[in-house]
Protein backbone atom coordinates (compact mmCIF):
# COMPACT_ATOMS: atom_id res chain seq x y z
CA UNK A 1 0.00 0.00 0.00
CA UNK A 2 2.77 2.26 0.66
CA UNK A 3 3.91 1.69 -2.91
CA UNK A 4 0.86 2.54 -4.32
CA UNK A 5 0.65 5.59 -2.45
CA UNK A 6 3.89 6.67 -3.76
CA UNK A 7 2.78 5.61 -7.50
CA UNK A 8 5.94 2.94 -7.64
CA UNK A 9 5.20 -0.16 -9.73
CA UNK A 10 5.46 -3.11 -8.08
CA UNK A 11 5.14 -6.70 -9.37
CA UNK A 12 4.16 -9.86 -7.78
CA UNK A 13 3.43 -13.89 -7.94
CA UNK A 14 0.26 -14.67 -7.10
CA UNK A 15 0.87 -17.54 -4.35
CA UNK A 16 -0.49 -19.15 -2.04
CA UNK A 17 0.75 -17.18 1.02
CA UNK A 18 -0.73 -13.82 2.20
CA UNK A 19 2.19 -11.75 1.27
CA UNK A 20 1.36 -12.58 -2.39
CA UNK A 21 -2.16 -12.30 -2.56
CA UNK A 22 -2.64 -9.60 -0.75
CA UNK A 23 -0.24 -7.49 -3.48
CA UNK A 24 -2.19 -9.32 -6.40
CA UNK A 25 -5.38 -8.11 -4.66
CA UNK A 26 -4.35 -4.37 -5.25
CA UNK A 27 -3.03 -5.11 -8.53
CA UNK A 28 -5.95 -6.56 -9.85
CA UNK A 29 -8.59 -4.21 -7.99
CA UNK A 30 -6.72 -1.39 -9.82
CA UNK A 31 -6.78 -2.84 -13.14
CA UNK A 32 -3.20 -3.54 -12.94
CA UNK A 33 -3.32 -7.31 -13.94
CA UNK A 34 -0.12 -7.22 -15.76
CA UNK A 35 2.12 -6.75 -12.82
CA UNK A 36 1.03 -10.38 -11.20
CA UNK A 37 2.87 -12.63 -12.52
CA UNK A 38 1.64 -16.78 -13.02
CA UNK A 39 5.38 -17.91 -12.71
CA UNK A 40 9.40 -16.95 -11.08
CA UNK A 41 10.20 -16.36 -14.91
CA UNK A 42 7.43 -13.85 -15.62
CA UNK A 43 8.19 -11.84 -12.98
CA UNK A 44 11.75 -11.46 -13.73
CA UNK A 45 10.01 -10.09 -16.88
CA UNK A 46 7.65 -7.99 -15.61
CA UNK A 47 10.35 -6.45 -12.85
CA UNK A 48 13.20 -6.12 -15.84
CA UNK A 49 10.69 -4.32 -18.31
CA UNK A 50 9.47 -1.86 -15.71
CA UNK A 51 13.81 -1.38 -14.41
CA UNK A 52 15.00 -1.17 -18.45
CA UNK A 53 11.78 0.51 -19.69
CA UNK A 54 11.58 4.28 -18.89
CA UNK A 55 7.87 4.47 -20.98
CA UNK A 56 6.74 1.84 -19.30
CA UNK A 57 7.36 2.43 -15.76
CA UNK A 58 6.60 6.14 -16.57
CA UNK A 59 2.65 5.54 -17.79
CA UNK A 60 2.70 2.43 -15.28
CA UNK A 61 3.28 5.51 -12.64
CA UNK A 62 0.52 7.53 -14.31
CA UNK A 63 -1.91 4.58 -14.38
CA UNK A 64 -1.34 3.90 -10.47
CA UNK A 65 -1.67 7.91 -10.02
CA UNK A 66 -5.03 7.78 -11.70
CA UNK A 67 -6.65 4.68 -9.62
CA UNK A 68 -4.91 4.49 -6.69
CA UNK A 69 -7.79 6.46 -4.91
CA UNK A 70 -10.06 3.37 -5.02
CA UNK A 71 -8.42 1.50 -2.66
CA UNK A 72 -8.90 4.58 0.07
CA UNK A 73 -12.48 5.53 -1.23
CA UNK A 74 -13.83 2.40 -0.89
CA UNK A 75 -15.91 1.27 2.04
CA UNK A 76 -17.14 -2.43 0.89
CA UNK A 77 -14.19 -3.80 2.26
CA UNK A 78 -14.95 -2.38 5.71
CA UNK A 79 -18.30 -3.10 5.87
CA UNK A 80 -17.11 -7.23 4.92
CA UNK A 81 -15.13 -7.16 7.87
CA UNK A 82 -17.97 -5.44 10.19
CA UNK A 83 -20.48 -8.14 8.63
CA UNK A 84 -17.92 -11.02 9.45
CA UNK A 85 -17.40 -9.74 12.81
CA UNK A 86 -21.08 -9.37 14.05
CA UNK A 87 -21.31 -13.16 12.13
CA UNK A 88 -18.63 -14.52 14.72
CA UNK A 89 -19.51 -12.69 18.06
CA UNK A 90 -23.08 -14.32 17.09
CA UNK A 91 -21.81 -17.59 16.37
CA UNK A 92 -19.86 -17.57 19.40
């Protein structure tokens, strides 16, 4: 999240730890599908093109600028938690 706030790319491998979904879960809710990677070798890709690239990190920047703010201007996953939470004090 810091990254994003600061509009610097990052790339990631969708696994099946927290660390990695978690990034892939910003990624993907920004539209930024490209930058998860299905394998080790496609993120050395991803992470080269973005390094070597200057265009492409530049409007990679620009698109995270641009759509960044729906990750802090949305409430839905707040209320998920909230409805979770009253769930388990009930079921409790």
């Amino acid at each position: 999240m810091q990254a994003v706030e600061s509009a610097l790319p990052i790339v990631t491998v969708e696994g099946r730890f927290l660390r990695g979904r978690l990034a892939s879960g910003i990624l993907k809710r920004m539209g930024l599908q490209e930058l998860v990677a299905s394998s080790a070798d496609e993120y050395v890709a991803v992470a080269t093109r973005l390094a070597l690239d200057s265009e492409y990190r530049k409007s990679t920047r620009q698109r995270i600028e641009a759509v960044r703010q729906i990750l802090f201007d949305d409430d839905a996953p707040i209320r998920a938690l909230e409805t979770f939470l009253a769930q388990a004090r009930l079921a409790a």
